[in-house]
Protein backbone atom coordinates (compact mmCIF):
# COMPACT_ATOMS: atom_id res chain seq x y z
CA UNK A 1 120.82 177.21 47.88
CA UNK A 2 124.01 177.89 49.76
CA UNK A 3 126.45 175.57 50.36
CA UNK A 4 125.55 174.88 54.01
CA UNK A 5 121.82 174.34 52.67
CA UNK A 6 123.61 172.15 50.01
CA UNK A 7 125.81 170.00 52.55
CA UNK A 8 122.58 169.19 55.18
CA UNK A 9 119.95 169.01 52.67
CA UNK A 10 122.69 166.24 50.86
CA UNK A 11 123.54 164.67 54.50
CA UNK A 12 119.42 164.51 54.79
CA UNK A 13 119.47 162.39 50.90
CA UNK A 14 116.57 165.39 50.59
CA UNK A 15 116.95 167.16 46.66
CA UNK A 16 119.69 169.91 45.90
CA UNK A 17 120.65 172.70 42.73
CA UNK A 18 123.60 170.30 42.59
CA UNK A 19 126.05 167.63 44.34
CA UNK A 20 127.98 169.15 47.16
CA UNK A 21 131.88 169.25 46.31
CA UNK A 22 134.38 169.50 49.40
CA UNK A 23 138.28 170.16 48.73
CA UNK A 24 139.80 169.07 51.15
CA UNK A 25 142.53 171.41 51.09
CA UNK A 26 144.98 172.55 54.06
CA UNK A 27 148.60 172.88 53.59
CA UNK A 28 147.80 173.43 49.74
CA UNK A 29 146.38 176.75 50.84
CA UNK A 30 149.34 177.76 52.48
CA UNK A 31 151.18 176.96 49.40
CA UNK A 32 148.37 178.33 47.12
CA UNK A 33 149.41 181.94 49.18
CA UNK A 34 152.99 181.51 49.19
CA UNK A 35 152.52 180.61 53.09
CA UNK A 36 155.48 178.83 54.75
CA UNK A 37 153.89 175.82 56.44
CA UNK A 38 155.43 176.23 59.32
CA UNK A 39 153.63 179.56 59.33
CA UNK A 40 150.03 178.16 58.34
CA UNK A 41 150.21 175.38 61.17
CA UNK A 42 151.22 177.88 63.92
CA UNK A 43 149.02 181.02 63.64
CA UNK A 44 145.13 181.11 63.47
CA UNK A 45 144.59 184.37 61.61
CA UNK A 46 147.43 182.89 58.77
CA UNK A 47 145.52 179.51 58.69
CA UNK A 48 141.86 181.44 58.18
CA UNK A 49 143.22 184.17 55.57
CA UNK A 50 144.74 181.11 53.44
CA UNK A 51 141.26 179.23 53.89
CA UNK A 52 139.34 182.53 52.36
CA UNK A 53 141.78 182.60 49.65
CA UNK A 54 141.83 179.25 48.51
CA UNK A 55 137.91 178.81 48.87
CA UNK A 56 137.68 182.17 46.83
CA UNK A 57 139.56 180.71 44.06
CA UNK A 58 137.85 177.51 43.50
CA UNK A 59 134.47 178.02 44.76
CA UNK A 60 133.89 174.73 47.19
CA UNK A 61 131.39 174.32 49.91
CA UNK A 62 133.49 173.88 53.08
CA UNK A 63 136.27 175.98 54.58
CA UNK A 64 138.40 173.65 57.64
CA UNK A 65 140.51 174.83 60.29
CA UNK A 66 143.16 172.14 60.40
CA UNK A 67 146.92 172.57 60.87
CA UNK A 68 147.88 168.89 60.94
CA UNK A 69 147.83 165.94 62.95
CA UNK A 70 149.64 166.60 66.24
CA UNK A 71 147.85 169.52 67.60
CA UNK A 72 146.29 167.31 70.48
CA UNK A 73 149.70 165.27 71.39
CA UNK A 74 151.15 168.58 71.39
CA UNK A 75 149.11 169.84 73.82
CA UNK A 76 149.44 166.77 76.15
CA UNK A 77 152.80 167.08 76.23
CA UNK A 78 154.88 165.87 73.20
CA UNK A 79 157.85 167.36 71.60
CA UNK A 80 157.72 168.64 67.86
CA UNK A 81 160.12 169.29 65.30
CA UNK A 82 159.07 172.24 63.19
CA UNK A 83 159.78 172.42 59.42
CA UNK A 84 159.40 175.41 56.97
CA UNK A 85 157.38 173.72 54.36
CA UNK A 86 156.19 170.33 55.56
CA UNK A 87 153.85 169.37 58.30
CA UNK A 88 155.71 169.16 61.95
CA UNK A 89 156.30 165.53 63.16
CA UNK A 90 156.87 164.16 66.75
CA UNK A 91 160.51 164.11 68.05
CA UNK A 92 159.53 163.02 71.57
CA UNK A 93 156.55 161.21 72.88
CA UNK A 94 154.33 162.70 75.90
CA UNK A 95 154.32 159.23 77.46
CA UNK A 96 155.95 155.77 77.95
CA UNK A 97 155.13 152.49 79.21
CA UNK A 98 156.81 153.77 82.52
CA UNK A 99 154.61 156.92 82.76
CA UNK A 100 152.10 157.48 85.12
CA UNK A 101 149.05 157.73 83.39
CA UNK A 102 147.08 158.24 86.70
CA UNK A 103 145.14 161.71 86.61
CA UNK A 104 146.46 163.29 83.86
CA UNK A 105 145.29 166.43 83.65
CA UNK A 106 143.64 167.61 80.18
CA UNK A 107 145.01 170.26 78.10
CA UNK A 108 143.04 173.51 78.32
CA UNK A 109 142.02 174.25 74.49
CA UNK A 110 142.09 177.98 75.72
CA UNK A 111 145.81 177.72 76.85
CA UNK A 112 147.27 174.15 75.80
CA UNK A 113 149.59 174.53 72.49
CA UNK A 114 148.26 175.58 69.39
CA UNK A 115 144.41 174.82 70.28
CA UNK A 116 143.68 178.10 71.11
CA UNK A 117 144.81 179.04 67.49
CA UNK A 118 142.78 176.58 65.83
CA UNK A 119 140.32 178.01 67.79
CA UNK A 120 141.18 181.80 66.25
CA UNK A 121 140.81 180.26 63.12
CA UNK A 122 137.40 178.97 63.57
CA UNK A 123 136.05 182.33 65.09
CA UNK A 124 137.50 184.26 62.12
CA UNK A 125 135.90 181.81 59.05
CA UNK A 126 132.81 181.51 60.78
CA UNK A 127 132.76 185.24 61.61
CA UNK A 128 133.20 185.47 57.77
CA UNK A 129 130.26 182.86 56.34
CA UNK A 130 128.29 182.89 59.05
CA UNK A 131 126.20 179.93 57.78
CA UNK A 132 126.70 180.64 54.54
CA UNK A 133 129.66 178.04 54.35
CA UNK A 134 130.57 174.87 56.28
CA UNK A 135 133.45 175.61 58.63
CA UNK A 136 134.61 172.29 59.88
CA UNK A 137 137.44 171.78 62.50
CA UNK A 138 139.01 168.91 63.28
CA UNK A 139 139.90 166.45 66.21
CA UNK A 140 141.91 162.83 66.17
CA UNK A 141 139.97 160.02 66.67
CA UNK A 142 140.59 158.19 69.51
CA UNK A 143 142.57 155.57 68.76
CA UNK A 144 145.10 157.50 66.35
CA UNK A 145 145.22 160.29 69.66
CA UNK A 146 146.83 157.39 71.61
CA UNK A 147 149.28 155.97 69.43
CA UNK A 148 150.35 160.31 69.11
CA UNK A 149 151.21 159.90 72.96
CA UNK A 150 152.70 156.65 72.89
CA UNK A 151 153.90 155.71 69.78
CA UNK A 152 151.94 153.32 67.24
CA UNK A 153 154.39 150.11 67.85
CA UNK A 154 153.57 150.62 71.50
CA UNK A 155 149.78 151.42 71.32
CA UNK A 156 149.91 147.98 68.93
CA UNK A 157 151.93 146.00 72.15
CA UNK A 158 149.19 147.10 74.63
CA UNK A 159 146.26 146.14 72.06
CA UNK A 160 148.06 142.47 72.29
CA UNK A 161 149.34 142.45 75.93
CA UNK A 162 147.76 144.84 77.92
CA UNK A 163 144.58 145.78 76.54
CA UNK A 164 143.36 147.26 79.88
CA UNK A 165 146.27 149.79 80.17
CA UNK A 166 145.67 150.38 76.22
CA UNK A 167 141.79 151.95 77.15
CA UNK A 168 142.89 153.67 80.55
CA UNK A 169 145.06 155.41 77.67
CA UNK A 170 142.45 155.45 74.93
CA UNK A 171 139.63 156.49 77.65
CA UNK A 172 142.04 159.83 78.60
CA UNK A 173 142.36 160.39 74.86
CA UNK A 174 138.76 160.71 74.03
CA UNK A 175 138.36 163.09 77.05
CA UNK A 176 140.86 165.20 75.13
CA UNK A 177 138.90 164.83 72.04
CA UNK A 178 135.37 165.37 73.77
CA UNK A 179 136.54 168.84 74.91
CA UNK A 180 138.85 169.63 71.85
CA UNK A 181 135.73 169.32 69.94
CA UNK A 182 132.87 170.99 71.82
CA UNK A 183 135.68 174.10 72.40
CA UNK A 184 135.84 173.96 68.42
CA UNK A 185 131.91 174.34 68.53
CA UNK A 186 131.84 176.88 71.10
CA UNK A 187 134.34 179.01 68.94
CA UNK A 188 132.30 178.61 65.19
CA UNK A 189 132.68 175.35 64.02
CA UNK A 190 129.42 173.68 62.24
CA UNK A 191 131.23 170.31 62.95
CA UNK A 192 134.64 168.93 63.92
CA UNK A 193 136.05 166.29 61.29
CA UNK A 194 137.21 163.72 63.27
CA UNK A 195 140.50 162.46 61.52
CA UNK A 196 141.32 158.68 62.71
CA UNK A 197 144.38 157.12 60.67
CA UNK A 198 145.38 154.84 62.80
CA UNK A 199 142.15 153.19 63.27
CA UNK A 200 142.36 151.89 59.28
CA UNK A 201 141.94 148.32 59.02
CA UNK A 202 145.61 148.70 57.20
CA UNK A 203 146.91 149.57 60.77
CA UNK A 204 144.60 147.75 63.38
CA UNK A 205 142.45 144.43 62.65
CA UNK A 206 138.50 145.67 61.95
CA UNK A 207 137.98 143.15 65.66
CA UNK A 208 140.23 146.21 67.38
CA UNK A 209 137.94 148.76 65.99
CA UNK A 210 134.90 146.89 67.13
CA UNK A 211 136.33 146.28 70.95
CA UNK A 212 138.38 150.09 71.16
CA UNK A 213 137.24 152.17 68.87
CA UNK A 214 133.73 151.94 68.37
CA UNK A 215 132.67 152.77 71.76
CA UNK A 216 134.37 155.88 72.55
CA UNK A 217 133.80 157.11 68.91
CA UNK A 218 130.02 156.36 70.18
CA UNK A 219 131.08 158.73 73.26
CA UNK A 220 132.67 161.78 70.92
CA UNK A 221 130.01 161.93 68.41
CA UNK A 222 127.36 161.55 70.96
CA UNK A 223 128.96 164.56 72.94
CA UNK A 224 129.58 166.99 69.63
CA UNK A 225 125.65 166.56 68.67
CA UNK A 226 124.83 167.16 72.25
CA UNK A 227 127.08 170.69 71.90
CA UNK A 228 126.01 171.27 68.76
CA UNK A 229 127.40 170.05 65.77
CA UNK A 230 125.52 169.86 62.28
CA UNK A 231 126.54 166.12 61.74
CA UNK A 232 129.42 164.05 62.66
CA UNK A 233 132.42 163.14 59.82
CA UNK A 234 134.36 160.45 60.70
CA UNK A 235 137.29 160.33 57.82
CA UNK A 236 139.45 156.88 58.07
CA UNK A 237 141.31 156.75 54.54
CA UNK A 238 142.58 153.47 53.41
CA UNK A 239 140.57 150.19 53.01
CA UNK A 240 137.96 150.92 55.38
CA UNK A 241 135.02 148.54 53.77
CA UNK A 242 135.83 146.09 56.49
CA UNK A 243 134.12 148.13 59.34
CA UNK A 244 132.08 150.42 57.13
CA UNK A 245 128.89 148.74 59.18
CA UNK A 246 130.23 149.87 62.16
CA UNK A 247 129.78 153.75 61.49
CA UNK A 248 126.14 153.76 61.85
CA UNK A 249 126.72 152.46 65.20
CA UNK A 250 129.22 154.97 66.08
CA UNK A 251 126.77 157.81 65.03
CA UNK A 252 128.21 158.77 62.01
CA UNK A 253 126.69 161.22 59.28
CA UNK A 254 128.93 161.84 56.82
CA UNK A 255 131.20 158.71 55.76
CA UNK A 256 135.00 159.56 54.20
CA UNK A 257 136.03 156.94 51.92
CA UNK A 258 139.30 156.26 50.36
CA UNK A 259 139.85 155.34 46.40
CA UNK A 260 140.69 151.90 47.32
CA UNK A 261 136.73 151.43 48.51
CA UNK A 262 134.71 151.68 45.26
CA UNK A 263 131.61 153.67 45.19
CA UNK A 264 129.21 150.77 44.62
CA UNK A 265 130.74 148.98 47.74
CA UNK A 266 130.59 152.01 49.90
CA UNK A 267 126.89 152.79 49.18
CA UNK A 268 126.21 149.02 49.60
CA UNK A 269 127.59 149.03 53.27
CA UNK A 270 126.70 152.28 53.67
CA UNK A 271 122.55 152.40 52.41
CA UNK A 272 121.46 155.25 54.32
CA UNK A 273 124.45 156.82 55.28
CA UNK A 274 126.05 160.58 53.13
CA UNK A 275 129.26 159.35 51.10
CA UNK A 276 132.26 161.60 51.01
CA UNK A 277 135.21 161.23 48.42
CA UNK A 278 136.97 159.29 46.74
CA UNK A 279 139.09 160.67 43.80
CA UNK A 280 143.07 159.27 44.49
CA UNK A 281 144.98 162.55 46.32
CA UNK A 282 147.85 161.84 44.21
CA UNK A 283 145.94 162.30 40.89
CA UNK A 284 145.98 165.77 41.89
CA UNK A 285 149.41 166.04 42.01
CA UNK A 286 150.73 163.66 38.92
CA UNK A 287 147.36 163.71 36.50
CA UNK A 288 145.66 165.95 34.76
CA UNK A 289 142.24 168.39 34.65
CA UNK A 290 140.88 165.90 32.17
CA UNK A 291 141.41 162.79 34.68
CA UNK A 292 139.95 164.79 37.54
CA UNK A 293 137.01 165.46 35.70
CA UNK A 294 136.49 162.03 34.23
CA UNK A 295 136.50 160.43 37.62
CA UNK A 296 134.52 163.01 39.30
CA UNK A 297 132.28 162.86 36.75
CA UNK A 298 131.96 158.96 36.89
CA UNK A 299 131.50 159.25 40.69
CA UNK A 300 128.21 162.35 40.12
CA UNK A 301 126.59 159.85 37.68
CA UNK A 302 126.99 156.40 39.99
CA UNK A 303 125.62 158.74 42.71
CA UNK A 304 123.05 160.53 40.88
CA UNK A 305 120.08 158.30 41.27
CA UNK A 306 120.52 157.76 44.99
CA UNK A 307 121.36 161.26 46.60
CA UNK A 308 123.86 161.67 49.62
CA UNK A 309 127.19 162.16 48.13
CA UNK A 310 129.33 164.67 48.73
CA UNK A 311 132.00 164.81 46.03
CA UNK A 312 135.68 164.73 47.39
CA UNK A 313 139.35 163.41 47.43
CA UNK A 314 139.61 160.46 49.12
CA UNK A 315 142.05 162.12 51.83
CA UNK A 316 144.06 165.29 51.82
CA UNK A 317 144.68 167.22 48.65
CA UNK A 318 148.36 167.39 48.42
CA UNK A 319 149.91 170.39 49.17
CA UNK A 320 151.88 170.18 46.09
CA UNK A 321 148.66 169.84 43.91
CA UNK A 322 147.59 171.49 40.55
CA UNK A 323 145.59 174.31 40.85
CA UNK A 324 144.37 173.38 37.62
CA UNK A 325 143.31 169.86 39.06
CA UNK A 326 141.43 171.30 41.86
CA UNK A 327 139.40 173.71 39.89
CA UNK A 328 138.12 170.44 37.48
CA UNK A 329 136.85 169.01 40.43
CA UNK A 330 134.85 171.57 41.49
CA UNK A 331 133.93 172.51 38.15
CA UNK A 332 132.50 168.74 37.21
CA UNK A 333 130.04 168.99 40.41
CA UNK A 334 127.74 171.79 38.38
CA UNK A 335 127.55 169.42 35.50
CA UNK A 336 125.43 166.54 36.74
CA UNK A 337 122.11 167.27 38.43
């Protein structure tokens, strides 16, 4: 069984060799190659080499084109400060309160930025594992696209005072999504992750996510499985077990969720529905291979009986992360069948 096999046969709760085991690694394999990051985020063919390294070294199922959060805003229109070895942030927004957000036109993912280097990246892993592997790209969700244009204190002002100008906004933002994504199919992607931060019930009240958010997620997923995508991710880190019922709605397959959502909860909200995570990023920065393992281990065995788990970090694996750390992971998923 391959590790595609592995991931939709797990997604399907149907029987596997073992549990799938994701690392979800990106600027820790630019580091892992000795990569500047400001190199990994800008160049495709950097960004897929340091993929095929790192996934040769510790032996996961999933290889992901992502640079980092503001490839989208970027493309709109916003300004970004590069740095050598962390991930760029925003210097200037690509919109105001006194824009007009009349007609904007959408980026071109063939043109716009650096899409059309994620989109390198994708061609060249999936060139490489044909469907051996998962190649995953990523998109923003749609909420956490909009506060990248405007600014989160803004995006929060609309939601409050203006929520019609807030989904003119958020309505532009999944269009950008919707043909971020399907471009990421076209180019190799099995599936885009769609990445939503912002839409955390630590940022936005889980009413929000029912009124904004659920709807146009309903919109992007329904568009990637119409182009082709394996399954839809969604991946919301933080305490997400408020609107955990919601993602069935929205369409989605595979559920990301956070160490501060315990297994038993998640699986309880979340019956029918393939788990991802939910081992604390930080461990594998400040703990040890024998910590990794026990919690990995702990989450195989509370899984074990029901099936569709995919064992991960709850969000990003540090960049600065153990090697060491990484490899127990992956190493504890071949130990309980």
């Amino acid at each position: 069984m391959n590790s595609l096999e592995r991931i939709a046969a797990t997604i399907e709760f149907r029987d596997t060799d073992r549990a799938p085991v994701i690392a979800q690694l990106f600027g820790h394999a630019a580091a892992l190659a000795g990569v500047s990051m400001d190199d990994y985020v800008r160049h495709g063919k950097t960004l897929a080499r340091c993929q095929l390294d790192a996934l040769k070294r510790y032996g996961y199922d999933a290889v992901f084109s992502v640079m980092d959060v503001n490839v989208e805003t970027e493309a709109v229109g916003s300004v970004l400060r590069y740095r050598e070895n962390q991930y760029p942030v925003i210097e200037r927004y690509a919109l105001s309160l006194e824009s007009d957000w009349n007609g904007l036109p959408l980026p071109d993912p063939q043109r716009a930025g650096r899409m059309p280097e994620m989109l390198k990246a994708l061609g060249i892993l999936r060139r490489e594992f044909e469907n051996e592997v998962l190649v995953v790209g990523c998109v923003l969700g749609p909420f956490t696209l909009t506060t990248q244009l405007l600014g989160l204190e803004t995006a929060l002002y609309l939601a409050i005072d203006d929520s019609p100008r807030l989904e003119q906004l958020m309505d532009f933002a999944t269009e950008v999504i919707i043909r971020f994504g399907q471009a990421q199919l076209q180019s190799g992607a099995h599936l885009p992750v769609v990445f939503d931060p912002s839409a955390s019930p630590a940022v936005i009240p889980p009413r929000l996510f029912r009124e904004f958010e659920l709807p146009r997620l309903q919109r992007v997923f329904q568009a990637f499985m119409g182009a082709g995508a394996v399954a839809n991710w969604l991946h919301i880190a933080g305490p997400v077990s408020s609107i955990l019922p919601y993602y069935p709605k929205a369409g989605v397959h595979i559920a990301n969720f956070d160490y501060g959502v315990s297994a038993l909860d998640a699986m309880n909200e979340l019956p029918t529905t393939c788990l991802d995570g939910n081992i604390k990023s930080l461990t594998f920065v400040d703990g040890s291979p024998a910590d990794i393992e026990a919690e990995a281990l702990k989450l195989l065995r509370i899984f074990r009986g029901r099936g569709g788990f995919i064992l991960s970090s709850g969000c990003e694996i540090p960049p600065e992360s153990s090697p060491e750390n990484i490899a127990a992971m992956v190493r504890a998923a071949g130990v309980v069948r």
